[in-house]
PDB file of N, CA and C in Angstrom:
ATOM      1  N   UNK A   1       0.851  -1.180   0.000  1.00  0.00           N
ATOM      2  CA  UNK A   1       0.000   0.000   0.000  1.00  0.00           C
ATOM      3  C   UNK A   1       0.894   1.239   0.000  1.00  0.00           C
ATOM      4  N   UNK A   2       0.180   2.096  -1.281  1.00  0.00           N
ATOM      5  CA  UNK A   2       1.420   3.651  -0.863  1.00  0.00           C
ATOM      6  C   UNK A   2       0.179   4.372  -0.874  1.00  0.00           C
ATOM      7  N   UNK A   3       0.462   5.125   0.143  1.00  0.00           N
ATOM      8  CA  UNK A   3       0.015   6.743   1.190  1.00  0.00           C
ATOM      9  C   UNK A   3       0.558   8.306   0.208  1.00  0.00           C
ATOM     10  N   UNK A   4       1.718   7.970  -0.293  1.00  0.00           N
ATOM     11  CA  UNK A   4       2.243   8.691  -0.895  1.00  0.00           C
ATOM     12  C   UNK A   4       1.264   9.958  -1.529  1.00  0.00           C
ATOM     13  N   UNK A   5       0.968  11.058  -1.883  1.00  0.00           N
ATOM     14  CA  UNK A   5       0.487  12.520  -2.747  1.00  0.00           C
ATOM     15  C   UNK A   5      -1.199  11.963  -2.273  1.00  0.00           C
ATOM     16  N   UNK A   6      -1.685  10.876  -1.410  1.00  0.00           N
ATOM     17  CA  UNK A   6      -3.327  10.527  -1.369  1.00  0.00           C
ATOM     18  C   UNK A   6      -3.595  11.363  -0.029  1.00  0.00           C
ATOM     19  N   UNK A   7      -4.716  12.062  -0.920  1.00  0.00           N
ATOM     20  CA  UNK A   7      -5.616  13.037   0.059  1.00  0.00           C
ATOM     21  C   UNK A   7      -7.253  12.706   0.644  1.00  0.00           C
ATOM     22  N   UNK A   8      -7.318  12.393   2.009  1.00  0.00           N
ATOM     23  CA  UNK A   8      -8.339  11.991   2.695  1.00  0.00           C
ATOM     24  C   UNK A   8      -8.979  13.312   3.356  1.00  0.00           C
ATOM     25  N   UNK A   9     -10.578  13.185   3.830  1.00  0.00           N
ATOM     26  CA  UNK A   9     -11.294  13.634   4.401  1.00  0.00           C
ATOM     27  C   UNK A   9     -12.021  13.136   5.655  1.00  0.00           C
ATOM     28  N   UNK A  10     -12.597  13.745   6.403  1.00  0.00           N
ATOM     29  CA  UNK A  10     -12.808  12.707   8.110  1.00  0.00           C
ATOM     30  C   UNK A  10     -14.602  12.499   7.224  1.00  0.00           C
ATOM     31  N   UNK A  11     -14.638  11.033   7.453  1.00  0.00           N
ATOM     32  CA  UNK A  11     -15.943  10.748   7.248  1.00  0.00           C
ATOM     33  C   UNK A  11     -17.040  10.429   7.924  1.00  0.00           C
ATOM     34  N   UNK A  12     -16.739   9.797   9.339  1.00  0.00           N
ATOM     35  CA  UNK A  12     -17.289   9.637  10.807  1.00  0.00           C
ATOM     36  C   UNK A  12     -16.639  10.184  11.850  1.00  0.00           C
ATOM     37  N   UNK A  13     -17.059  10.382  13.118  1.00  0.00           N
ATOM     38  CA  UNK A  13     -15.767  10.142  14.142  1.00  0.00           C
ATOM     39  C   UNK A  13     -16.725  10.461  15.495  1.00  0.00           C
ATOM     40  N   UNK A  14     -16.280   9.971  16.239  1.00  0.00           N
ATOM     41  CA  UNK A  14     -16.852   9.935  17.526  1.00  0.00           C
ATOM     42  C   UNK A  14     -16.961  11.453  18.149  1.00  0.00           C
ATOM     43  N   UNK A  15     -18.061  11.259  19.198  1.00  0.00           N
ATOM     44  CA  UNK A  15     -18.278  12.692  19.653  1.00  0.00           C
ATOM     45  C   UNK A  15     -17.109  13.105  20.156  1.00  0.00           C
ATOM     46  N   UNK A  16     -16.034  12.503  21.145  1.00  0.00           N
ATOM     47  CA  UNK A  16     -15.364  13.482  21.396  1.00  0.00           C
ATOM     48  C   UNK A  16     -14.070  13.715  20.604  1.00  0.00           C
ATOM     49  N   UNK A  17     -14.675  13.244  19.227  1.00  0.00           N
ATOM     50  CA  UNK A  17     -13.277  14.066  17.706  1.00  0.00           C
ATOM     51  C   UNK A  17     -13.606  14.945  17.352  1.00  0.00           C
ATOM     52  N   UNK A  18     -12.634  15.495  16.721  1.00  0.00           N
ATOM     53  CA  UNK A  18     -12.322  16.857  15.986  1.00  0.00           C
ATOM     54  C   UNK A  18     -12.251  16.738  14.527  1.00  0.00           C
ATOM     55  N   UNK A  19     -12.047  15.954  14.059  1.00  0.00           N
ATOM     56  CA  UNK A  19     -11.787  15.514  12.464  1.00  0.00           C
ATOM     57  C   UNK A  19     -13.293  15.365  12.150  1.00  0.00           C
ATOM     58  N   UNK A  20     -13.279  16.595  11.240  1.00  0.00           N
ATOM     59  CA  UNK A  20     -15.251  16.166   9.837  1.00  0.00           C
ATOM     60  C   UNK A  20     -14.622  16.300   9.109  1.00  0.00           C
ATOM     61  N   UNK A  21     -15.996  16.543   8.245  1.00  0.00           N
ATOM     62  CA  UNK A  21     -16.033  16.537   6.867  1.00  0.00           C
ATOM     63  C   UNK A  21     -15.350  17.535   5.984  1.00  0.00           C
ATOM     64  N   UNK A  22     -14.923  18.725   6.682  1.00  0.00           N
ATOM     65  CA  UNK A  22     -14.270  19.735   6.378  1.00  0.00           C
ATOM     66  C   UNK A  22     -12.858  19.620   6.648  1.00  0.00           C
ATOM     67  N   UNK A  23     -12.266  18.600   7.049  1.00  0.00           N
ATOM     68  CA  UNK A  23     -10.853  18.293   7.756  1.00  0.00           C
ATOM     69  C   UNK A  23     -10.287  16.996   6.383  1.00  0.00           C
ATOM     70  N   UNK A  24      -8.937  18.215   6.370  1.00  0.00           N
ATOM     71  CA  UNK A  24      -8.439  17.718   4.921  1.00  0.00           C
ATOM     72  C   UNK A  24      -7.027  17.536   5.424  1.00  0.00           C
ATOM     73  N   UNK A  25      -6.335  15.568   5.090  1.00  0.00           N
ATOM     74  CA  UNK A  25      -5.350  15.201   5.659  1.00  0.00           C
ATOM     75  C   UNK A  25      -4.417  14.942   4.177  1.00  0.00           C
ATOM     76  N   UNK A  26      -3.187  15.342   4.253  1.00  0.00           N
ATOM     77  CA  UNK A  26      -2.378  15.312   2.699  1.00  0.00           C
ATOM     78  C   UNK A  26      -1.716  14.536   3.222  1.00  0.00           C
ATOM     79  N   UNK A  27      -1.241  13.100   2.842  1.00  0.00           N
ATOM     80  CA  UNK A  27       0.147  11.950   3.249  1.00  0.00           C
ATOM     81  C   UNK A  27       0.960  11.935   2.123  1.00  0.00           C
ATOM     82  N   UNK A  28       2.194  11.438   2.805  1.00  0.00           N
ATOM     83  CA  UNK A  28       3.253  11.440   1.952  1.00  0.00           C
ATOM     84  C   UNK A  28       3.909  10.258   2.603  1.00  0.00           C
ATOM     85  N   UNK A  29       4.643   9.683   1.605  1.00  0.00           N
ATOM     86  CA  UNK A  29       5.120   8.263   2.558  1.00  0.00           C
ATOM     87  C   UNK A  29       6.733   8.152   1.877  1.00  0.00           C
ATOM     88  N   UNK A  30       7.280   7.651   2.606  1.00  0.00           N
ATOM     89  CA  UNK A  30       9.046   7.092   2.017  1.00  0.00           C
ATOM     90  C   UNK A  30       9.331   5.836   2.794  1.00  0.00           C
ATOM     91  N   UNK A  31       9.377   4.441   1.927  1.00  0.00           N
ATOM     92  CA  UNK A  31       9.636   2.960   2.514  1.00  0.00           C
ATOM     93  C   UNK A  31       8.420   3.025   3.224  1.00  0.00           C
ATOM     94  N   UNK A  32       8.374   2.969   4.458  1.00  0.00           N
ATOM     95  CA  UNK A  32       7.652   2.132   5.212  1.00  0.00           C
ATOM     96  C   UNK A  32       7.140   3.431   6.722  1.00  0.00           C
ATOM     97  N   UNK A  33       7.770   4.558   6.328  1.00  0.00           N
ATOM     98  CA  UNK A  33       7.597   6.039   6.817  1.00  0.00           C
ATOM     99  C   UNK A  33       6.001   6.370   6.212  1.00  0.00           C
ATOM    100  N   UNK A  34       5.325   7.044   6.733  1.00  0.00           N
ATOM    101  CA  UNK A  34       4.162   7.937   6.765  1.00  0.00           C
ATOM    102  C   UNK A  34       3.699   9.185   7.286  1.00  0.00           C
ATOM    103  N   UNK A  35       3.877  10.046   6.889  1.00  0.00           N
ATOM    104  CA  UNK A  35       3.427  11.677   7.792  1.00  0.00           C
ATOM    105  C   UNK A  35       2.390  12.149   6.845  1.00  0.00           C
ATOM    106  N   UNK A  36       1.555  12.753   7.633  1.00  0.00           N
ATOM    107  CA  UNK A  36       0.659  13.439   7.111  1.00  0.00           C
ATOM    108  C   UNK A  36       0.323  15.663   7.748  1.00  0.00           C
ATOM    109  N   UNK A  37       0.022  16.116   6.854  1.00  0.00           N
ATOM    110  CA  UNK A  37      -0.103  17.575   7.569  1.00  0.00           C
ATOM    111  C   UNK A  37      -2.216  17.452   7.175  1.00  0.00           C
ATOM    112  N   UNK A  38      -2.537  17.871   8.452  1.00  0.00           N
ATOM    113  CA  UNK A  38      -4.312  18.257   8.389  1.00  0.00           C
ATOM    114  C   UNK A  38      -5.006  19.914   9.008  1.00  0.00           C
ATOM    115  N   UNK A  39      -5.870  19.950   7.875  1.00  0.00           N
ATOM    116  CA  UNK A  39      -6.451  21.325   9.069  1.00  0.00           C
ATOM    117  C   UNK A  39      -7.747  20.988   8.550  1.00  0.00           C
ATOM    118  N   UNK A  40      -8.621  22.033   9.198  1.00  0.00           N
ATOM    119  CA  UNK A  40      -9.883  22.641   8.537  1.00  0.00           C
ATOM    120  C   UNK A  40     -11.015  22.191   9.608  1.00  0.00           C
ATOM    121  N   UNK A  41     -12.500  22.658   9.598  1.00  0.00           N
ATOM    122  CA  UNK A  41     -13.673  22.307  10.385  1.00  0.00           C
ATOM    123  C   UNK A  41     -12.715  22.836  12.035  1.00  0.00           C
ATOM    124  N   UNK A  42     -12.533  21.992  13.150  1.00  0.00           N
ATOM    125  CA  UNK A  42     -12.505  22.365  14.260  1.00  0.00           C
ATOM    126  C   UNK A  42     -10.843  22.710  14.103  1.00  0.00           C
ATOM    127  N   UNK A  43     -10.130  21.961  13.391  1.00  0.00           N
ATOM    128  CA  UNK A  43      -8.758  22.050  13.166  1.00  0.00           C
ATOM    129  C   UNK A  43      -7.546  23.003  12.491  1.00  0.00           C
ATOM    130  N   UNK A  44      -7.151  23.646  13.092  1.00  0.00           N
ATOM    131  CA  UNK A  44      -5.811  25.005  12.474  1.00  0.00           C
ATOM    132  C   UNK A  44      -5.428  24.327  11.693  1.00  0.00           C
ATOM    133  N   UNK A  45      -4.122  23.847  12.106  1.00  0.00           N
ATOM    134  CA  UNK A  45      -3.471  22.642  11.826  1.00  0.00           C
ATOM    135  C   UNK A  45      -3.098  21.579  12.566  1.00  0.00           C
ATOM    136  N   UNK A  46      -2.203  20.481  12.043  1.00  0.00           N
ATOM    137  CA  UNK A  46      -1.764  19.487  12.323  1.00  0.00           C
ATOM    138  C   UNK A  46      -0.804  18.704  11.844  1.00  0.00           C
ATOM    139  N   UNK A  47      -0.585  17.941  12.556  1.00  0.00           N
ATOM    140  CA  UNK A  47       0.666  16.641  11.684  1.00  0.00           C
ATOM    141  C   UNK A  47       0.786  15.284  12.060  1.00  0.00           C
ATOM    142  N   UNK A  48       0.532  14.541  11.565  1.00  0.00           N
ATOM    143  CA  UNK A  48       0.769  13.085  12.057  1.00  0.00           C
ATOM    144  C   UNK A  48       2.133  12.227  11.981  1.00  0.00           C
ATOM    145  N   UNK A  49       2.076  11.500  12.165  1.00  0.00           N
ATOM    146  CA  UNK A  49       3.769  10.849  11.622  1.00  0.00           C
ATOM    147  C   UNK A  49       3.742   9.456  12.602  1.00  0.00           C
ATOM    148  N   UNK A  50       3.858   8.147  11.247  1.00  0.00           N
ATOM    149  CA  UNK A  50       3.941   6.879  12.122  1.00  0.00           C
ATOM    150  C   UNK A  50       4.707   6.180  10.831  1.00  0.00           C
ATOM    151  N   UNK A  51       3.753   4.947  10.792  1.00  0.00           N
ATOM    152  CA  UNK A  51       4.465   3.410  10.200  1.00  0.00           C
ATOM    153  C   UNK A  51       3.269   2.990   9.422  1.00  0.00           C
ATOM    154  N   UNK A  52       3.344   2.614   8.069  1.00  0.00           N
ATOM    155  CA  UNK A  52       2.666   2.036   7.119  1.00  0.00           C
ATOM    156  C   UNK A  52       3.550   0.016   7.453  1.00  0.00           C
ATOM    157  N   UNK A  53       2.391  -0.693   7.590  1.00  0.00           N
ATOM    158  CA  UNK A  53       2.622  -2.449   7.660  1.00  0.00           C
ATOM    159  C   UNK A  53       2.497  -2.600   6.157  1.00  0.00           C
ATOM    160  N   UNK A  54       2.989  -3.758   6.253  1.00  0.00           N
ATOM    161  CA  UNK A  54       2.944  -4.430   5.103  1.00  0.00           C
ATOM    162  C   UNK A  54       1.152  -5.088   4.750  1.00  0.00           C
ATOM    163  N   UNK A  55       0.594  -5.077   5.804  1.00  0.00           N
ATOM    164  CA  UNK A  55      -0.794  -5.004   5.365  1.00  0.00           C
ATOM    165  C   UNK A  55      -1.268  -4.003   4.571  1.00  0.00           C
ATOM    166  N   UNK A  56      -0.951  -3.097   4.499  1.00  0.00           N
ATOM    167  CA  UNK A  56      -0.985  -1.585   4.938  1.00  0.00           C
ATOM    168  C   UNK A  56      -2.465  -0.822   5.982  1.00  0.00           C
ATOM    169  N   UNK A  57      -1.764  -1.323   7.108  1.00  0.00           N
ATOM    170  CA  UNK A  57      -2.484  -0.689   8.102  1.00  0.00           C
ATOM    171  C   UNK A  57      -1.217   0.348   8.861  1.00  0.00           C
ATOM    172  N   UNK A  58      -1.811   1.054   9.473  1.00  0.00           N
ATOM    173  CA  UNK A  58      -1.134   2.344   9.936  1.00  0.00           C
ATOM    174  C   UNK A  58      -0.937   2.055  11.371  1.00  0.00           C
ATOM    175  N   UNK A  59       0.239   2.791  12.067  1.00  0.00           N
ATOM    176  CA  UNK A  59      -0.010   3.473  13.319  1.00  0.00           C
ATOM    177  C   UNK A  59       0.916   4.723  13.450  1.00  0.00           C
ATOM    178  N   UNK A  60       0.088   5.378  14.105  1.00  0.00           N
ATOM    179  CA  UNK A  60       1.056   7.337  14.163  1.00  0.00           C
ATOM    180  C   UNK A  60       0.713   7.291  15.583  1.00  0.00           C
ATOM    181  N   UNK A  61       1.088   8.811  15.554  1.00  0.00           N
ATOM    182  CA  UNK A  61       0.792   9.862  16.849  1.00  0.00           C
ATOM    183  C   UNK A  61       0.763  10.661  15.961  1.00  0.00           C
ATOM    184  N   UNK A  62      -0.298  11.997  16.700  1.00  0.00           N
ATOM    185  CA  UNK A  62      -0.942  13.032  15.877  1.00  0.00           C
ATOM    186  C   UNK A  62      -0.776  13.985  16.765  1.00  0.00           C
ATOM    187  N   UNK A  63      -1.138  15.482  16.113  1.00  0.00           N
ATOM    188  CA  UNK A  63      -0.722  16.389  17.400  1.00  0.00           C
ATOM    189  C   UNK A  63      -1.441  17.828  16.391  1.00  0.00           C
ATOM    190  N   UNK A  64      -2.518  18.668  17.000  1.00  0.00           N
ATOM    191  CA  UNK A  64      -2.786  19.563  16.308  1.00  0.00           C
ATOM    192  C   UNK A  64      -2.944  20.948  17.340  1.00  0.00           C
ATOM    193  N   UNK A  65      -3.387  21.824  16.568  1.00  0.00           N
ATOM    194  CA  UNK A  65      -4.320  23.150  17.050  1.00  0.00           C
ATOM    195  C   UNK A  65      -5.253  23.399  16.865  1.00  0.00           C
ATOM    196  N   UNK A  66      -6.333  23.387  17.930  1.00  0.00           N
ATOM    197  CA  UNK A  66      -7.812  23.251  17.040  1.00  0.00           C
ATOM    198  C   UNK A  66      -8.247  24.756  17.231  1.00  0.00           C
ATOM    199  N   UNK A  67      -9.490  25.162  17.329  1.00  0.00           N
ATOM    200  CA  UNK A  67      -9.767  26.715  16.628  1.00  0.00           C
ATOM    201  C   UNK A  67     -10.103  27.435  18.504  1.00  0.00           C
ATOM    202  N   UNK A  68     -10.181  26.393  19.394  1.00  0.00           N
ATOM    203  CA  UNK A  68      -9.827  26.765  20.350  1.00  0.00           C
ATOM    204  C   UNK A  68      -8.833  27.404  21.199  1.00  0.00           C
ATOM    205  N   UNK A  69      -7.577  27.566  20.401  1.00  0.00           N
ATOM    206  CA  UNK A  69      -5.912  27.274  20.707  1.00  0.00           C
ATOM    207  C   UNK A  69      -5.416  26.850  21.619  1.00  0.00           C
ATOM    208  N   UNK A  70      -6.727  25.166  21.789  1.00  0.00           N
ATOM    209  CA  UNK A  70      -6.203  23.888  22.643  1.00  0.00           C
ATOM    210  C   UNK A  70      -4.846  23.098  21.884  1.00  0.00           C
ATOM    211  N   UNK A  71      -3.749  22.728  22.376  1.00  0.00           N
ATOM    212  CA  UNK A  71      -2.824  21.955  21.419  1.00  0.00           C
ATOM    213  C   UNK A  71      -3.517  20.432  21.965  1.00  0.00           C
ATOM    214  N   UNK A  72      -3.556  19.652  20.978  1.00  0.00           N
ATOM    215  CA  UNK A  72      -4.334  18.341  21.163  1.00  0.00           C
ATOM    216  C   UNK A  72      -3.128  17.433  20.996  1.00  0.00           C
ATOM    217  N   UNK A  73      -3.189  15.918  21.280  1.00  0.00           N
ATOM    218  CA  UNK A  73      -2.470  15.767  21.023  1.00  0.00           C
ATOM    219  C   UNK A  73      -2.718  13.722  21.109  1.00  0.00           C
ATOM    220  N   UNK A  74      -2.663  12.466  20.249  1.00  0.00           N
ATOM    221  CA  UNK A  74      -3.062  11.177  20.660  1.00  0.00           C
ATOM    222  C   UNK A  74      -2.361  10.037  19.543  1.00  0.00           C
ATOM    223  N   UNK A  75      -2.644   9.393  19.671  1.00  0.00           N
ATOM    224  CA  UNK A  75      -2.014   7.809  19.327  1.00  0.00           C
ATOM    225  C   UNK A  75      -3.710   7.154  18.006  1.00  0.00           C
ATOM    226  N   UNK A  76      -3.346   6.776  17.058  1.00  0.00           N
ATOM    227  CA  UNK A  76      -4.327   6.166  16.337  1.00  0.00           C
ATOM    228  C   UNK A  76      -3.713   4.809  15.323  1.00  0.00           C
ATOM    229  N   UNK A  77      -4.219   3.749  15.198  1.00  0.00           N
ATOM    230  CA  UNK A  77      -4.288   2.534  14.339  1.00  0.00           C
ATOM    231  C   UNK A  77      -5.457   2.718  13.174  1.00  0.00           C
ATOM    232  N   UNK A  78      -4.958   2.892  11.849  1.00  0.00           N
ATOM    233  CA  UNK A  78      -5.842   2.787  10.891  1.00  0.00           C
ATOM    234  C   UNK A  78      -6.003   1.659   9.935  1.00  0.00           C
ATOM    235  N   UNK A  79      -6.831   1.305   9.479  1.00  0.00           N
ATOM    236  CA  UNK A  79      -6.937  -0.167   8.676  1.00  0.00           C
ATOM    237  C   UNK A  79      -7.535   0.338   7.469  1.00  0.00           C
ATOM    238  N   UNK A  80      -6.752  -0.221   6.322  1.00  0.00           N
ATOM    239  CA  UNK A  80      -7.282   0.771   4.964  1.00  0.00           C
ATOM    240  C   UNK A  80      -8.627  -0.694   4.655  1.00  0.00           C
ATOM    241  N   UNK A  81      -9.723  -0.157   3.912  1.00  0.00           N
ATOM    242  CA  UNK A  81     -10.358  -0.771   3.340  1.00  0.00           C
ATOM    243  C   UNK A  81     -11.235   0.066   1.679  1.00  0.00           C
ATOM    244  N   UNK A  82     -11.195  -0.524   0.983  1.00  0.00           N
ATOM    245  CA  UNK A  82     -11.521  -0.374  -0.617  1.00  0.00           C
ATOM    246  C   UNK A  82     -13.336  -0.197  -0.553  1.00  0.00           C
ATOM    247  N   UNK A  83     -13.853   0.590  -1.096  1.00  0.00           N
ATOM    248  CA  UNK A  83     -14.925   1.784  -1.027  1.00  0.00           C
ATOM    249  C   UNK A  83     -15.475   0.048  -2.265  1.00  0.00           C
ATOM    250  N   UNK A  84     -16.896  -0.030  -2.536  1.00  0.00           N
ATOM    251  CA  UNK A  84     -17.444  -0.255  -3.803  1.00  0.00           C
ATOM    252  C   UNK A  84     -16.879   0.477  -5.151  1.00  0.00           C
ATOM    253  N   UNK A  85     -16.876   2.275  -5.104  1.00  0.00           N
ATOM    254  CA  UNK A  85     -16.335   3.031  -5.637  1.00  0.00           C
ATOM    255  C   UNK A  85     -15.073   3.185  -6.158  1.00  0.00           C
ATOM    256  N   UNK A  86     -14.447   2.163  -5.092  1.00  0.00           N
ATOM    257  CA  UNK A  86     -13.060   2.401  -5.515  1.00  0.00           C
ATOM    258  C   UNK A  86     -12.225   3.114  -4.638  1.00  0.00           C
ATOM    259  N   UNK A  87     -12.828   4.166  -3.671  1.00  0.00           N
ATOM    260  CA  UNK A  87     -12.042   5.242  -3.255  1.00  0.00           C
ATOM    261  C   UNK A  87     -11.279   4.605  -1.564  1.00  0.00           C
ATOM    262  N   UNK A  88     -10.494   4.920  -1.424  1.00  0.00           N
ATOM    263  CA  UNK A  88      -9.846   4.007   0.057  1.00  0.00           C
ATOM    264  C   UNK A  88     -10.286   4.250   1.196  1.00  0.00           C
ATOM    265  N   UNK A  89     -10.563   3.538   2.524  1.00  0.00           N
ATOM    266  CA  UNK A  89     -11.416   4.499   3.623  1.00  0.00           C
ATOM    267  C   UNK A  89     -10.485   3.781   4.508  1.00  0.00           C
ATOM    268  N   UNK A  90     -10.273   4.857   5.278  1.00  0.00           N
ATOM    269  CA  UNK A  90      -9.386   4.449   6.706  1.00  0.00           C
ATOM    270  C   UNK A  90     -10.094   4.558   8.045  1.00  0.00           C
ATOM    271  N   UNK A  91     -10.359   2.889   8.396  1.00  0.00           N
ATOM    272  CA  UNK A  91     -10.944   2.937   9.461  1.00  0.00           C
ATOM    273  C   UNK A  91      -9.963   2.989  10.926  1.00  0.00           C
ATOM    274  N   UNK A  92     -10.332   3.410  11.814  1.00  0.00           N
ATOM    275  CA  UNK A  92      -9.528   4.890  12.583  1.00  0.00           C
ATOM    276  C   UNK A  92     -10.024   3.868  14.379  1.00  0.00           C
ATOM    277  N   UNK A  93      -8.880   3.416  15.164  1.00  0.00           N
ATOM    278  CA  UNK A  93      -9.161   3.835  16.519  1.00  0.00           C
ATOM    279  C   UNK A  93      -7.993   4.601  16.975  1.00  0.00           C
ATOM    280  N   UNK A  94      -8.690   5.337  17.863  1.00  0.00           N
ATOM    281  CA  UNK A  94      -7.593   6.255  18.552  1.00  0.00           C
ATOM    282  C   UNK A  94      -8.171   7.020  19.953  1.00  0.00           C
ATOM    283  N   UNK A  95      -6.515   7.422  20.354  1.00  0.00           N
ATOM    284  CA  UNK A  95      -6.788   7.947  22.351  1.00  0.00           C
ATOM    285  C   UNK A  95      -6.374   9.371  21.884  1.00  0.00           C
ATOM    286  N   UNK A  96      -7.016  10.228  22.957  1.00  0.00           N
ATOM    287  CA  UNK A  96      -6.220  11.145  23.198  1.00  0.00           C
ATOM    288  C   UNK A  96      -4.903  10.897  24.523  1.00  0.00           C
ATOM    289  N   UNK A  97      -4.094  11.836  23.842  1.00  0.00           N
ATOM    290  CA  UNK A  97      -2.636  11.743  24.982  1.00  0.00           C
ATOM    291  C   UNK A  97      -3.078  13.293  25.956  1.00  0.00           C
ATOM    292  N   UNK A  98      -4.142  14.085  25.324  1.00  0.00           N
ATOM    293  CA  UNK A  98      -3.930  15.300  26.109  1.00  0.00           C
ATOM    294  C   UNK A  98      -5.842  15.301  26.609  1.00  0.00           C
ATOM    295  N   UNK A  99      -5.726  16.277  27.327  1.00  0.00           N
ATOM    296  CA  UNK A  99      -7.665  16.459  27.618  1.00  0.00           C
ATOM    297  C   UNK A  99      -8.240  15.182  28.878  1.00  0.00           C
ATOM    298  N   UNK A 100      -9.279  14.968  28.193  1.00  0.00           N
ATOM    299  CA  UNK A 100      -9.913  13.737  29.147  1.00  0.00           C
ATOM    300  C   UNK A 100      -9.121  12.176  28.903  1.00  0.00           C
ATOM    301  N   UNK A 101      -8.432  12.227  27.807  1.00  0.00           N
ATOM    302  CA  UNK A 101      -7.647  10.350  27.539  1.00  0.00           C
ATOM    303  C   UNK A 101      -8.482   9.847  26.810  1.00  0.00           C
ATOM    304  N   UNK A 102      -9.467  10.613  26.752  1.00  0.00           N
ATOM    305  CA  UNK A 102     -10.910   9.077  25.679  1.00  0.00           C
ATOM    306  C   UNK A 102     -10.338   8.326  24.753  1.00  0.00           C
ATOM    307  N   UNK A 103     -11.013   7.688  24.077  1.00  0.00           N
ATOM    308  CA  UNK A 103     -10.721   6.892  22.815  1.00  0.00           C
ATOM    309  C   UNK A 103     -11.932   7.434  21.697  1.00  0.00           C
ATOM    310  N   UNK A 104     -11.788   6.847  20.360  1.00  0.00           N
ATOM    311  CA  UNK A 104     -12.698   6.855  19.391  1.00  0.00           C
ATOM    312  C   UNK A 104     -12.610   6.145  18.557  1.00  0.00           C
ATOM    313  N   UNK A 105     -13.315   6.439  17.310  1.00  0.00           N
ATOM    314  CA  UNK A 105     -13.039   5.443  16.507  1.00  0.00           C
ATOM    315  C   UNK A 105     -13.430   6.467  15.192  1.00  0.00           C
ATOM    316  N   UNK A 106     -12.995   6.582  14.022  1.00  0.00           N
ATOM    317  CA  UNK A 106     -13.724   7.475  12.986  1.00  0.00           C
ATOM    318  C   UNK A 106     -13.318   7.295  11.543  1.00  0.00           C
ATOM    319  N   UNK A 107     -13.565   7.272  10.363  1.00  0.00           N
ATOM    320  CA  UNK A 107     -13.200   6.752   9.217  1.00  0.00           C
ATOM    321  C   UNK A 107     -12.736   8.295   8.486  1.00  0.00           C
ATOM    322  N   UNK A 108     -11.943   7.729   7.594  1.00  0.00           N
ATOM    323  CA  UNK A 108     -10.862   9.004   6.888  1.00  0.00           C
ATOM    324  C   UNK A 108     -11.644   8.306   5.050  1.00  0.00           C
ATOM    325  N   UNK A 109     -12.132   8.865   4.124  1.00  0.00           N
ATOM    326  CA  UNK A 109     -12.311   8.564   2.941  1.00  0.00           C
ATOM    327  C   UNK A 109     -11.704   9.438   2.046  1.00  0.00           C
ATOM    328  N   UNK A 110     -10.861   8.647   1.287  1.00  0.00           N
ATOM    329  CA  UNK A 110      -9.881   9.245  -0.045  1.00  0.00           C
ATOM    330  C   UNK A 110     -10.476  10.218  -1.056  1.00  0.00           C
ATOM    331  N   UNK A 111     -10.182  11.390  -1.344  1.00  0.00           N
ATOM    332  CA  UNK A 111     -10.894  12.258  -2.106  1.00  0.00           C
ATOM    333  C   UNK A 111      -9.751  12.252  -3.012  1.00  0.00           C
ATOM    334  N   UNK A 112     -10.767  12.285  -4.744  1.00  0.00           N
ATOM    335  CA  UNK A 112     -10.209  12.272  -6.094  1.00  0.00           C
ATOM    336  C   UNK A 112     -10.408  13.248  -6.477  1.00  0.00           C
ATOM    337  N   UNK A 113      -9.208  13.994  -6.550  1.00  0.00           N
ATOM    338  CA  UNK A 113      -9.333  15.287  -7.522  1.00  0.00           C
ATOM    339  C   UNK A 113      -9.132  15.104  -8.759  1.00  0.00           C
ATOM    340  N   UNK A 114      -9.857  15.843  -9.662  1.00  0.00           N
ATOM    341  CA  UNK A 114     -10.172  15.834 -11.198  1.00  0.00           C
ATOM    342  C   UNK A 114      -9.135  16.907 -11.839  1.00  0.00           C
TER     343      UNK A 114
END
């Protein structure tokens, strides 16, 4: 699986996330490296940065600014799965490291630009 120039959008996510539909994540990958930069909806910015498996399932740590100028900050495992459409959806658990500690769970879907 390459991550590489693919641009996702938050498609679910639990009440206590920050990532919608307006939250736009750009990845870039090298070997087996993954970082991503995100903003938009509750989010300034952000940055992620973990490990693409040879499944290609994910794990990072993430760390943003949301429009609060709370710095956020948590741990997430993503599992890619293939749309009917075609388009890739990353299904999402994750903690926060900062705030209350919760967990969630929320899906990321691949947007095709024309």
């Amino acid at each position: 699986m390459n991550y590489n120039n693919r641009i996702f959008c938050g498609k679910s996510n639990s009440a206590n996330g920050e990532v919608s539909e307006s939250t736009r994540f750009y990845y870039y990958q090298n070997a087996d490296r993954v970082w991503a930069d995100y903003s938009g909806g509750e989010i300034v910015s952000g940055h992620l940065q973990g490990k693409v498996f040879a499944d290609g399932s994910l794990e990072f740590m993430y760390h943003h600014e949301n429009i609060h100028g709370e710095l956020m900050a948590g741990k997430c495992c993503s599992t890619p799965h293939q749309n009917p459409d075609g388009k890739l959806v990353l299904k999402e658990s994750w903690q926060w490291f900062t705030g209350d500690q919760t967990t969630g769970t929320s899906e990321l879907e691949e947007v095709v630009e024309s």
